[in-house]
N, C-alpha and C. Protein backbone atom coordinates (compact mmCIF):
# COMPACT_ATOMS: atom_id res chain seq x y z
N UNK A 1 -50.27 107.28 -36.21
CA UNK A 1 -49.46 106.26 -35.60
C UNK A 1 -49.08 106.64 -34.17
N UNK A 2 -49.05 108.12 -34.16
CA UNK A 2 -48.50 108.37 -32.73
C UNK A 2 -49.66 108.46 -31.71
N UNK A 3 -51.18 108.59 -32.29
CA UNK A 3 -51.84 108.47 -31.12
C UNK A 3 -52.42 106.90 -31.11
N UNK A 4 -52.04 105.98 -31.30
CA UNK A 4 -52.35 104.54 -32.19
C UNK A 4 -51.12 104.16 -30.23
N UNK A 5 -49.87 104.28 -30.39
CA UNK A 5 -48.92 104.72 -29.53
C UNK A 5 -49.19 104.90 -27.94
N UNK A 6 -49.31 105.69 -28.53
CA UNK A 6 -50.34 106.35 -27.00
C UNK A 6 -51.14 105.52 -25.89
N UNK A 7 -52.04 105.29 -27.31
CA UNK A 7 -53.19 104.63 -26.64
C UNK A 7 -52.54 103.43 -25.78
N UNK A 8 -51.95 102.72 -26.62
CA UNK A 8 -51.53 101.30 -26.96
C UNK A 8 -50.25 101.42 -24.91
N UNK A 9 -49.49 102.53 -24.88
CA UNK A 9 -49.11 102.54 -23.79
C UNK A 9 -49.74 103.11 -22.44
N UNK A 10 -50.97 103.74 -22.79
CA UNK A 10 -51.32 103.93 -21.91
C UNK A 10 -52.34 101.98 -20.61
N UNK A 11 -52.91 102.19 -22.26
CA UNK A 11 -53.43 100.33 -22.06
C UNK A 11 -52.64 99.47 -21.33
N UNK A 12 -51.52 99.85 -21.63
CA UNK A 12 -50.37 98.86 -21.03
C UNK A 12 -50.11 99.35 -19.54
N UNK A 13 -50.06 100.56 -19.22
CA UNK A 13 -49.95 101.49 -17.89
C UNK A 13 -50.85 101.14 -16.82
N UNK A 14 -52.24 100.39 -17.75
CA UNK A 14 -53.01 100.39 -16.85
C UNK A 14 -54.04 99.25 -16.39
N UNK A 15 -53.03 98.36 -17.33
CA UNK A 15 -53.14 96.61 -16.80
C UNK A 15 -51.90 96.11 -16.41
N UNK A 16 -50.76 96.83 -16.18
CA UNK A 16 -49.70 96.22 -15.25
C UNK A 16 -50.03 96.52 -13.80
N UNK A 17 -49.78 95.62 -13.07
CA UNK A 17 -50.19 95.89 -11.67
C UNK A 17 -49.02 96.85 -11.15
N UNK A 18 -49.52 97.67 -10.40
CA UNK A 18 -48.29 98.76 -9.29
C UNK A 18 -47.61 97.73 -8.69
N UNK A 19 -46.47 98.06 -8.63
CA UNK A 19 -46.05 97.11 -7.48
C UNK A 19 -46.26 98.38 -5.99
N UNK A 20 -46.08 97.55 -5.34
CA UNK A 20 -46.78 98.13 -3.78
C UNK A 20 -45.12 98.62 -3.29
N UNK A 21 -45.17 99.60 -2.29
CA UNK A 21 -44.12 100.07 -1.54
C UNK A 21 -43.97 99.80 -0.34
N UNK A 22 -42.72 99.42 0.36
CA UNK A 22 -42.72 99.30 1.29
C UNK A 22 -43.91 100.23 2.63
N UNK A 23 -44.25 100.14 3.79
CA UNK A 23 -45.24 100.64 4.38
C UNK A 23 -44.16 101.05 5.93
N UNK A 24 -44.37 101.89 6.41
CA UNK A 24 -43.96 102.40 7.84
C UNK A 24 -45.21 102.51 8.52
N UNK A 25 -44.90 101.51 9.69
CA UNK A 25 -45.92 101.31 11.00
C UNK A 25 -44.93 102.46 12.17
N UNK A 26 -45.41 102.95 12.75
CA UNK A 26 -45.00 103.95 13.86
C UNK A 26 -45.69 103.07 15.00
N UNK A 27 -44.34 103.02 16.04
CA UNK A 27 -45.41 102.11 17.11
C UNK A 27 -46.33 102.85 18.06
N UNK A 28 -47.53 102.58 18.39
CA UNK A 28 -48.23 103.32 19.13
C UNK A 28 -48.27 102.88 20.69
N UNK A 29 -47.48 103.72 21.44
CA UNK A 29 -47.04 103.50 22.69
C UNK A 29 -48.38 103.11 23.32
N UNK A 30 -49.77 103.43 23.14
CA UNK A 30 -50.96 103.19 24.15
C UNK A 30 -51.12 102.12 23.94
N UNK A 31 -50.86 101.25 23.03
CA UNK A 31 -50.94 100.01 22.40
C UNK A 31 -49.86 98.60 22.36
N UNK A 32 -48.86 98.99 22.66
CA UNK A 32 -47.88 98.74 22.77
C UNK A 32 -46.86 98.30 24.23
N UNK A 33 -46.96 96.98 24.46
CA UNK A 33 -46.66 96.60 25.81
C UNK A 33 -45.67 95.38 25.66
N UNK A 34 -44.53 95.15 25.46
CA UNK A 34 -43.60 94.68 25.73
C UNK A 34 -43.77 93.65 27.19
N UNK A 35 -43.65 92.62 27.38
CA UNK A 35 -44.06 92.15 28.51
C UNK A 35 -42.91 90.36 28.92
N UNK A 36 -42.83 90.21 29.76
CA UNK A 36 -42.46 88.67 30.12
C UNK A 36 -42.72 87.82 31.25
N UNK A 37 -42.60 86.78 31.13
CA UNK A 37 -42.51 85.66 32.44
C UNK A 37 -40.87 85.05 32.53
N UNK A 38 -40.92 85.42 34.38
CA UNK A 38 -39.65 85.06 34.49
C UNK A 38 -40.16 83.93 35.98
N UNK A 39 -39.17 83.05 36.20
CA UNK A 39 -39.22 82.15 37.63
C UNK A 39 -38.60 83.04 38.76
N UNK A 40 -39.69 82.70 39.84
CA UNK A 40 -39.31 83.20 40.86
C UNK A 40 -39.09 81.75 41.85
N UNK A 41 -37.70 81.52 42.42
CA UNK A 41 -37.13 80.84 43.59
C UNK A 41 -37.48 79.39 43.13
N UNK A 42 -36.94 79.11 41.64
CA UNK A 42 -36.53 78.21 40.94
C UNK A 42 -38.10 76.93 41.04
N UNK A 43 -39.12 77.57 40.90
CA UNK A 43 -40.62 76.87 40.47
C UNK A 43 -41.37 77.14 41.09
N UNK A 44 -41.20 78.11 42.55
CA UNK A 44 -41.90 78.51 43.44
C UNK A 44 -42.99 79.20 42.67
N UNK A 45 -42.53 80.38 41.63
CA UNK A 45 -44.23 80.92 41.35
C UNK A 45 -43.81 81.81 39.77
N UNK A 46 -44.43 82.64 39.21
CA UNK A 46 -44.01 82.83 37.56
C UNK A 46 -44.49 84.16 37.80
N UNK A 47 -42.85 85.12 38.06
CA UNK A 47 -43.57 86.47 37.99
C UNK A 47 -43.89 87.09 36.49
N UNK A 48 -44.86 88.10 36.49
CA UNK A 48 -45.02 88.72 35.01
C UNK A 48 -44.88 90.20 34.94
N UNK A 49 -44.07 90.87 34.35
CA UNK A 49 -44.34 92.20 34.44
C UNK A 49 -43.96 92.65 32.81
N UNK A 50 -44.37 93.95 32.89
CA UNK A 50 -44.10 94.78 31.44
C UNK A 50 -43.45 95.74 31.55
N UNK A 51 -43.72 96.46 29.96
CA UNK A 51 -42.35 97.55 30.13
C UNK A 51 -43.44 98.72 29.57
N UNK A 52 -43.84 99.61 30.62
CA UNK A 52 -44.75 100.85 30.06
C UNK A 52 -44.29 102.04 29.27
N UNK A 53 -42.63 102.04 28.55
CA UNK A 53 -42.48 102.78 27.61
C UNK A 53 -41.74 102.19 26.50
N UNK A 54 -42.39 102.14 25.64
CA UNK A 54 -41.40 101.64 24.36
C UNK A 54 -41.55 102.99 22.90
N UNK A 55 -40.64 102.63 22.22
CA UNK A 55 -41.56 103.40 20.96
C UNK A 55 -40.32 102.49 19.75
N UNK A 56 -40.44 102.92 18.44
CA UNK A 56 -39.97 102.09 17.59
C UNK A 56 -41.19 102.24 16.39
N UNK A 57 -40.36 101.61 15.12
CA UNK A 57 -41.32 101.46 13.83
C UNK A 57 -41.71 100.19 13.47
N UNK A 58 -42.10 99.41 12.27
CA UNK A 58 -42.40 98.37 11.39
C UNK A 58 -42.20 99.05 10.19
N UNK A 59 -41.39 98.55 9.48
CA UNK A 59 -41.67 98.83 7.63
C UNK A 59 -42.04 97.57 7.12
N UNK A 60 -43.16 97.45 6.28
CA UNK A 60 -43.93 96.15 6.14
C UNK A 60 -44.02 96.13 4.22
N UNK A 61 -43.37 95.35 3.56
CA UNK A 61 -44.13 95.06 2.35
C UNK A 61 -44.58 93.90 1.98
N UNK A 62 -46.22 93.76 2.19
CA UNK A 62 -46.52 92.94 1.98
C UNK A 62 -46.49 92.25 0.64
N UNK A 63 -46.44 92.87 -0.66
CA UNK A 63 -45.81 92.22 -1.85
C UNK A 63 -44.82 91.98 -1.79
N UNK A 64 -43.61 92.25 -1.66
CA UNK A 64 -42.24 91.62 -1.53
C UNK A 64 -41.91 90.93 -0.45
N UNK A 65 -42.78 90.74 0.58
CA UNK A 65 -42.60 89.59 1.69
C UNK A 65 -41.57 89.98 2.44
N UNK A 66 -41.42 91.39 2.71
CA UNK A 66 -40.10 91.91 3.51
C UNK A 66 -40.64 92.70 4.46
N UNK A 67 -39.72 93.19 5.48
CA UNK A 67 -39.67 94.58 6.06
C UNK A 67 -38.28 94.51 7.54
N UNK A 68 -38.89 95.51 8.46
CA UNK A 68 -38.13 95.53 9.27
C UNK A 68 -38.46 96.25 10.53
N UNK A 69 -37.71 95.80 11.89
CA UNK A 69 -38.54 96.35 13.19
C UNK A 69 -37.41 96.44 13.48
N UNK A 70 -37.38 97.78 14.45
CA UNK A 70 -36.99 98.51 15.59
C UNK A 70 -37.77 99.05 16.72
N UNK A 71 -37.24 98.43 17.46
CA UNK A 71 -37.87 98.77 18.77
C UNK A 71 -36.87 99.18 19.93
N UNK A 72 -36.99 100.54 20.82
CA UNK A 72 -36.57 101.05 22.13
C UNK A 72 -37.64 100.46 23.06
N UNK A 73 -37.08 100.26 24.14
CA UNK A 73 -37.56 99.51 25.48
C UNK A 73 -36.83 100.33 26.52
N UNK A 74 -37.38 101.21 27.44
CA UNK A 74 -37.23 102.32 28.30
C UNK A 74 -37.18 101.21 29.59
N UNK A 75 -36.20 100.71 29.95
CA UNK A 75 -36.30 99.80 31.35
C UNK A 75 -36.70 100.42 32.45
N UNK A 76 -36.19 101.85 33.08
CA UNK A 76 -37.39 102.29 33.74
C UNK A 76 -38.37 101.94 33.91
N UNK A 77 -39.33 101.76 32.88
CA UNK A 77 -40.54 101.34 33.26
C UNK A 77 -40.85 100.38 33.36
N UNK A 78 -40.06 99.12 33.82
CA UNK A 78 -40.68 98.19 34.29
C UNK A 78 -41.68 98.24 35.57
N UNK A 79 -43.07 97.06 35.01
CA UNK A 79 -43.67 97.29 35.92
C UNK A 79 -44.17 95.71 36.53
N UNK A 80 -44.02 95.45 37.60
CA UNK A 80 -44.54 94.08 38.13
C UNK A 80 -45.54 94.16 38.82
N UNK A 81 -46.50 95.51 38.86
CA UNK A 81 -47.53 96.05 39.99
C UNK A 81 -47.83 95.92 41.14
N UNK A 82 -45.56 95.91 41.41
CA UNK A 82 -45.35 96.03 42.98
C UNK A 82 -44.11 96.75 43.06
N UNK A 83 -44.51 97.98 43.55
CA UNK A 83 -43.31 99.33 43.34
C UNK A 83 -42.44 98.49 44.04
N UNK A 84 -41.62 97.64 45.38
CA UNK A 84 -40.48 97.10 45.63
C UNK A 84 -39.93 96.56 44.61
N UNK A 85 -40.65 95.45 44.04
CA UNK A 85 -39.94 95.03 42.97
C UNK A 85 -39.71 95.39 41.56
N UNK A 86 -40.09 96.50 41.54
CA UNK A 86 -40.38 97.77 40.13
C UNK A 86 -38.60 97.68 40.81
N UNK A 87 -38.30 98.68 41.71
CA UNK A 87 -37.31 99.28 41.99
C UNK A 87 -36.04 98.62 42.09
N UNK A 88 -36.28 97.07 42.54
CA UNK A 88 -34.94 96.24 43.00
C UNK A 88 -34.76 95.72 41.37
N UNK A 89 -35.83 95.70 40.06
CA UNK A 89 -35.72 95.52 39.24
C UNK A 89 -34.55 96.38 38.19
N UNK A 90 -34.79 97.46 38.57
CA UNK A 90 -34.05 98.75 38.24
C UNK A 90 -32.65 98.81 38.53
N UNK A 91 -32.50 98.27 39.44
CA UNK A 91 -31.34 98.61 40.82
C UNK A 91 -30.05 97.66 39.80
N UNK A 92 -29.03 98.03 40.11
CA UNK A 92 -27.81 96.92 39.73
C UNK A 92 -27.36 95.98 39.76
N UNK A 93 -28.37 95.38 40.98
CA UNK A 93 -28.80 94.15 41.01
C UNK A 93 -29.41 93.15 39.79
N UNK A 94 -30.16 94.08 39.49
CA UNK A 94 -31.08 93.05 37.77
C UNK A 94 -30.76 94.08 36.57
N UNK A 95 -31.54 94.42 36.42
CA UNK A 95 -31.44 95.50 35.15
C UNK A 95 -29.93 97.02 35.01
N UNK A 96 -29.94 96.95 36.04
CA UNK A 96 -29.03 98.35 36.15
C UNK A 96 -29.47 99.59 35.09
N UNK A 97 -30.54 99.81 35.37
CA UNK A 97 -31.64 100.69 34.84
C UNK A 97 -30.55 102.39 34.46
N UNK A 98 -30.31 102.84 35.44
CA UNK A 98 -29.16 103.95 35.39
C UNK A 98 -28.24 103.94 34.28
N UNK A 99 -27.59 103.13 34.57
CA UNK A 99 -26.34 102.36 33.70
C UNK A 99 -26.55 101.76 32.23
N UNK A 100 -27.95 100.91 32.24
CA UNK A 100 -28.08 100.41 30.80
C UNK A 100 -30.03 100.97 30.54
N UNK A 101 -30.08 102.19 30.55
CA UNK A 101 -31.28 102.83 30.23
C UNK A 101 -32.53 102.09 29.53
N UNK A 102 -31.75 101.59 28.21
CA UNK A 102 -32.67 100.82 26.89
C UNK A 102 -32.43 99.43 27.03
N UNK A 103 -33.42 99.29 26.51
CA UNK A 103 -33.11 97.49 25.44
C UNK A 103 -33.39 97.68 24.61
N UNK A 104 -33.23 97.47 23.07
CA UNK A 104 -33.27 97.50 21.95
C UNK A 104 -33.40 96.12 20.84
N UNK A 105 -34.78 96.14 19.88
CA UNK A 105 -34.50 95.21 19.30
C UNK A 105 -35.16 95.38 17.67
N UNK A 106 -33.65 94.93 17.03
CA UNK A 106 -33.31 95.45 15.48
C UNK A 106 -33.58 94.21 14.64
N UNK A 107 -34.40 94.16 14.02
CA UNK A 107 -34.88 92.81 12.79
C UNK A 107 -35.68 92.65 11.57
N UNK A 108 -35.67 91.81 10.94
CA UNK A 108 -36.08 91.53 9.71
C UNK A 108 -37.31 90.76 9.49
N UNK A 109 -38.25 91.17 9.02
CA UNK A 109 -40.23 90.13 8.85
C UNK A 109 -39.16 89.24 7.85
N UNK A 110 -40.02 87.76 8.70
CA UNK A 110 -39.32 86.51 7.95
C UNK A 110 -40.83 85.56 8.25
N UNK A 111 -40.81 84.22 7.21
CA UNK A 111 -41.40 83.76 6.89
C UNK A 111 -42.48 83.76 6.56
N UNK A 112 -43.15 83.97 5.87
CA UNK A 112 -44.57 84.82 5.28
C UNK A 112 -45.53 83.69 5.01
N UNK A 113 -46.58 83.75 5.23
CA UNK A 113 -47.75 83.05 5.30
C UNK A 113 -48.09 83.30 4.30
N UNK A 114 -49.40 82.31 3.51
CA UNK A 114 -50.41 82.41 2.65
C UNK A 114 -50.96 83.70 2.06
N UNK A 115 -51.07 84.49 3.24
CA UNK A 115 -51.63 85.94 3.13
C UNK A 115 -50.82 87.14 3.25
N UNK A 116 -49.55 86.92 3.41
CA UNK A 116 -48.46 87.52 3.28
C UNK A 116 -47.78 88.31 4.57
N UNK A 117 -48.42 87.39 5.77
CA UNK A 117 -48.45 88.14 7.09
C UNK A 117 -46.62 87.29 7.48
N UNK A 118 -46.10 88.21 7.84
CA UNK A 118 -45.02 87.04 8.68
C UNK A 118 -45.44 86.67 9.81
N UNK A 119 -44.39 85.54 9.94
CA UNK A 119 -44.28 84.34 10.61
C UNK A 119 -43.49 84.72 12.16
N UNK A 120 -42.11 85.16 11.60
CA UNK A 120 -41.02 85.24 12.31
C UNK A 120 -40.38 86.40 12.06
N UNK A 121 -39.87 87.13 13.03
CA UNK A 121 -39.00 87.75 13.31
C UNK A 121 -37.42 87.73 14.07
N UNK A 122 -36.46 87.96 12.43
CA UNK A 122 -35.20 87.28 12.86
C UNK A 122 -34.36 88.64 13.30
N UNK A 123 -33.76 88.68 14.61
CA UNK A 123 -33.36 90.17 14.72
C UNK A 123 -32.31 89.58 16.05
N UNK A 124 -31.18 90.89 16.32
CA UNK A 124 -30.72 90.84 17.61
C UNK A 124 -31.48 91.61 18.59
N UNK A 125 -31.39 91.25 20.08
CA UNK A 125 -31.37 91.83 21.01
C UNK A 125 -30.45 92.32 22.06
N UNK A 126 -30.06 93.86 21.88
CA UNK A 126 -29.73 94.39 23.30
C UNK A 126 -29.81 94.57 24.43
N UNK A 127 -29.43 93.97 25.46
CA UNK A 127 -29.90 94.21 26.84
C UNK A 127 -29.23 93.87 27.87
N UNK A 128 -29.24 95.16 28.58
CA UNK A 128 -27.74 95.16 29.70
C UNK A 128 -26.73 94.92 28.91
N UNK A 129 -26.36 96.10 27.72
CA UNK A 129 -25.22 95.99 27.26
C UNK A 129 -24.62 95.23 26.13
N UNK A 130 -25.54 94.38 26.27
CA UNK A 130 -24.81 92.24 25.62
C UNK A 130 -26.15 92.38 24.64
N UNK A 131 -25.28 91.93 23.36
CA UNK A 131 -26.32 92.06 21.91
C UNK A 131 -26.25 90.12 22.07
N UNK A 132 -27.25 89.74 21.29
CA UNK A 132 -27.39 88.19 20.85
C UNK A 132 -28.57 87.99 20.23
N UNK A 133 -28.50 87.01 19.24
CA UNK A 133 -29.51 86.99 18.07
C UNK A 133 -30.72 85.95 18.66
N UNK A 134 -32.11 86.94 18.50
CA UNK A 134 -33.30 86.50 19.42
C UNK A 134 -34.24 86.33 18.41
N UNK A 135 -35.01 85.42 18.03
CA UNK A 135 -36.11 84.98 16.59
C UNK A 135 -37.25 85.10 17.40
N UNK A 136 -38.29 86.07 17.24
CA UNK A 136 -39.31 86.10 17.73
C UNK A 136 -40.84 85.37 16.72
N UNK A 137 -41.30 84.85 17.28
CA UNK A 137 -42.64 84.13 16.79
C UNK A 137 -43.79 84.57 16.64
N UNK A 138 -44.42 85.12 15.39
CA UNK A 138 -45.30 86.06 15.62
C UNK A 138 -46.63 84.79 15.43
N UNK A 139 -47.18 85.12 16.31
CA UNK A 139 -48.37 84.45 16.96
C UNK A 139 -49.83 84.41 15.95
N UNK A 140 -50.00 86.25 15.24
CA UNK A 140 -50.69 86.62 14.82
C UNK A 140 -50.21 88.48 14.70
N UNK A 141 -50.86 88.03 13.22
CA UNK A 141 -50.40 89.55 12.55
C UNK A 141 -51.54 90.09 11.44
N UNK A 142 -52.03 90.99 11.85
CA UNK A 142 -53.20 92.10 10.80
C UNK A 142 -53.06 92.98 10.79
N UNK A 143 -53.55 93.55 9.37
CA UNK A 143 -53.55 95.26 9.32
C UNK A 143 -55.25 95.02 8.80
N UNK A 144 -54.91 96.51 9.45
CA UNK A 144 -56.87 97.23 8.94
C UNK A 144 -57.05 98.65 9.01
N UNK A 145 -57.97 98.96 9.06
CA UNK A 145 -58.19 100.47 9.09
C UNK A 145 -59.26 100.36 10.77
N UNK A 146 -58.40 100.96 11.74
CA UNK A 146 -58.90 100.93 12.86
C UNK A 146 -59.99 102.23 12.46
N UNK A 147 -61.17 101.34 13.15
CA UNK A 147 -62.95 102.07 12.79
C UNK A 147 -62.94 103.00 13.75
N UNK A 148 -62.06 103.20 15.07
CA UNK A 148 -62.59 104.47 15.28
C UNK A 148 -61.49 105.62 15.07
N UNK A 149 -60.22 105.48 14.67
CA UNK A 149 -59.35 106.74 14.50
C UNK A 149 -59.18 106.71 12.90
N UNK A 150 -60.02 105.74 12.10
CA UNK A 150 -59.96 106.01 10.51
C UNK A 150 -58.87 105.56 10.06
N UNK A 151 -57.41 105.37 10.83
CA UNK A 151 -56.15 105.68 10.35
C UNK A 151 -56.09 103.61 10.46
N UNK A 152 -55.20 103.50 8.93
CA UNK A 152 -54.72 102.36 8.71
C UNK A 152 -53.88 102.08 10.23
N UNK A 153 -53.59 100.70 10.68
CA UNK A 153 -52.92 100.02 11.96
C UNK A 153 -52.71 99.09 11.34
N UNK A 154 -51.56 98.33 12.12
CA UNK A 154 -51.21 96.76 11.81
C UNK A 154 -50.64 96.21 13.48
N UNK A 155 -50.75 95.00 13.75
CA UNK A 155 -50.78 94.76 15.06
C UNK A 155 -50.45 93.45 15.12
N UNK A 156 -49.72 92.83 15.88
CA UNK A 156 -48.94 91.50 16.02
C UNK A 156 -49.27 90.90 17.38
N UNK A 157 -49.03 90.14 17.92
CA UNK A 157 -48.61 89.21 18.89
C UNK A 157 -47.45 88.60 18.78
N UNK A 158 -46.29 88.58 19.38
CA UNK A 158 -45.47 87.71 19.30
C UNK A 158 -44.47 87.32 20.46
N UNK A 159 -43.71 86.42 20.26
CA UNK A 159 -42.89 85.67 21.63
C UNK A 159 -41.74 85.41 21.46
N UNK A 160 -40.71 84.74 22.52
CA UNK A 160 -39.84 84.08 22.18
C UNK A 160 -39.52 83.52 23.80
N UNK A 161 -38.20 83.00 23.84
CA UNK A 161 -37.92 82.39 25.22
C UNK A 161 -36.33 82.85 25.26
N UNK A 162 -35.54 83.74 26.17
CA UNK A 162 -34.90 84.25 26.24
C UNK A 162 -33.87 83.36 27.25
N UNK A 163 -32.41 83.24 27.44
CA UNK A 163 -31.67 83.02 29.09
C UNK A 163 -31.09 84.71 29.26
N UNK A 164 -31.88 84.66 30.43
CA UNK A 164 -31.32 86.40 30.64
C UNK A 164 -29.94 86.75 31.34
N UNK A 165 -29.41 85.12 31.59
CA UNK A 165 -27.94 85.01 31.88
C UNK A 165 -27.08 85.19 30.78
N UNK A 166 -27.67 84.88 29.67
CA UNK A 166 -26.44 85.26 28.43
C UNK A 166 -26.60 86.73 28.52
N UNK A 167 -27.52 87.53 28.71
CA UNK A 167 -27.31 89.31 28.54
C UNK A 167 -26.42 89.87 30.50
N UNK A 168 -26.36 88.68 31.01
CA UNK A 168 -25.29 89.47 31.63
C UNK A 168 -26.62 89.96 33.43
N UNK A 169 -27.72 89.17 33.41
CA UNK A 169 -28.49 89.66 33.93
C UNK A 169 -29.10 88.22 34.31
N UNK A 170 -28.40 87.47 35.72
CA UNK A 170 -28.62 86.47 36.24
C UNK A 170 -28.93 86.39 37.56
N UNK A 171 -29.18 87.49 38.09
CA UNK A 171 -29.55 87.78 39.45
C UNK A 171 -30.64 86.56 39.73
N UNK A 172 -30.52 85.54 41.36
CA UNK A 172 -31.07 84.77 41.65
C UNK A 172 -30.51 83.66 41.23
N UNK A 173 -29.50 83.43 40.25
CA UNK A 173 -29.46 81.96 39.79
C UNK A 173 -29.07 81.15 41.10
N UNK A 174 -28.28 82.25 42.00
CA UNK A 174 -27.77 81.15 43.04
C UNK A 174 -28.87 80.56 44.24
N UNK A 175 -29.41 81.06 44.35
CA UNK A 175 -30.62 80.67 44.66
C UNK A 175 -31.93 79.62 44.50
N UNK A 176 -31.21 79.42 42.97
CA UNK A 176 -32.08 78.65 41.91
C UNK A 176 -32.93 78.60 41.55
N UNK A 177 -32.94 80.17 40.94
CA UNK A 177 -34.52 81.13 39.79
C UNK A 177 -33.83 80.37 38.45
N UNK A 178 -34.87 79.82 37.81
CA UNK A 178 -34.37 79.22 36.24
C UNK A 178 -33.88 81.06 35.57
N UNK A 179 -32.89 80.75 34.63
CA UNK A 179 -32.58 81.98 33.61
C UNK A 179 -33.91 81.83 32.53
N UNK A 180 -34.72 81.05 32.58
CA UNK A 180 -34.85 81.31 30.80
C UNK A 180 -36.59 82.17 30.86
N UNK A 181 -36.70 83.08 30.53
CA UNK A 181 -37.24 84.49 30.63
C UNK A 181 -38.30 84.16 28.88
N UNK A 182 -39.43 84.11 29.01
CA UNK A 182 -40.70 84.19 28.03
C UNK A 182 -40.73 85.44 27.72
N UNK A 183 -40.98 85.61 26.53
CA UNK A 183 -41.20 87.29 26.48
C UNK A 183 -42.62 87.13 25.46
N UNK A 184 -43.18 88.04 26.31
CA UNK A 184 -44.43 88.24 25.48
C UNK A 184 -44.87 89.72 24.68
N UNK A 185 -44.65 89.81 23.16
CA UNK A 185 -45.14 91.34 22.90
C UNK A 185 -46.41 91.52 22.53
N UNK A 186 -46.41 92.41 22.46
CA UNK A 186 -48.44 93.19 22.44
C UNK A 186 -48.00 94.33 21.21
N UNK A 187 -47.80 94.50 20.37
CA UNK A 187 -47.85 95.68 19.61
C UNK A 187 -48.93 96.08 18.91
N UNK A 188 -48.76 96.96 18.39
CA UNK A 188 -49.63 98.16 17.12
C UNK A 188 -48.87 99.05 16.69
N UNK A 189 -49.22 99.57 15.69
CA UNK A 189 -48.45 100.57 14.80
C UNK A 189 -49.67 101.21 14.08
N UNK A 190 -49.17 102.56 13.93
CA UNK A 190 -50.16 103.40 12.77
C UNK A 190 -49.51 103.86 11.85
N UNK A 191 -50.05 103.71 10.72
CA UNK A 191 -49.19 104.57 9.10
C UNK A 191 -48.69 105.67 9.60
N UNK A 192 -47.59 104.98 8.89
CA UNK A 192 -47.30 107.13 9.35
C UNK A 192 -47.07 108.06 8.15
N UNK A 193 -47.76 107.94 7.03
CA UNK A 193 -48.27 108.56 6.08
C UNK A 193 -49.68 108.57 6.32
């Protein structure tokens, strides 16, 4: 009876499906570009620049339709691939780079697709100081096993449309530069198991 038992639970061990565990994405800074469109002299022209240091995770479960992102944004490195305006960007004028070092943004994978990719990302954003709740739109989202480093990746696109006057960072309005700031992200992540 007891190996009758056995059997009978092992059978059972091994037609219940695992449930899956949450997953940690590590962001991969070479990959990884934080970026936006802002107005310059209220329609005159659409500057674009990025942010060349970030780092941050993803915890992703794709069976339970959950996870969560953190991301650091090193303002320093903004780059508009014009060192004047790298610098007046920095300056206390816009960013106050010295003074408010990071931007930071803390959130939750929301709305899940067919295939279990999210949709949306519901999270706050820090910047220049001033937190406020920013829903980013993920555009497009896959994981795979990148073919040339072997190592599982997962990688997004996503957006949103920001007023960079609510974070306290309205330089130009008088002038009449619109506030409302596109943000475009570029990420990747690698297992970090």
């Amino acid at each position: 009876m007891t190996k009758q038992l056995v059997a009978l639970a092992a059978a059972i061990l091994m037609t219940t499906p695992t449930m899956a565990a949450p997953v940690t994405y590590v962001l991969d800074p070479t990959h990884t570009y934080p970026s936006f469109e802002a107005d310059h002299m209220g329609g005159l022209s659409v500057w674009r620049g990025k942010f060349r240091k970030s780092t941050g995770k993803v915890v992703y479960d794709k069976e339970a339709q959950a996870g969560t992102v953190s991301v650091t944004v090193e303002i320093g490195s903004i780059d508009y691939g014009f060192d004047k305006m790298d610098e007046h960007a920095r300056s206390a004028d816009i960013f106050d780079a010295s003074k408010f070092p990071t931007a930071t943004f803390e959130g939750k994978l929301a709305k899940f697709d067919k295939s279990g990719a999210p949709t949306e990302v519901d999270g706050t954003l820090t910047l220049h100081g001033v937190t406020k709740p920013v829903t980013l739109k993920v555009n497009s989202f896959l994981c795979k096993i990148n073919p040339m480093s072997k190592k599982e990746v997962c990688g997004a696109d996503a957006s949103a449309e920001i007023n960079r006057a609510d974070f306290g960072v309205s330089y130009g309005e008088a002038y009449g530069f619109k506030q409302a700031v596109k943000l475009l992200i570029q990420v990747e992540g690698v297992r970090a198991d």
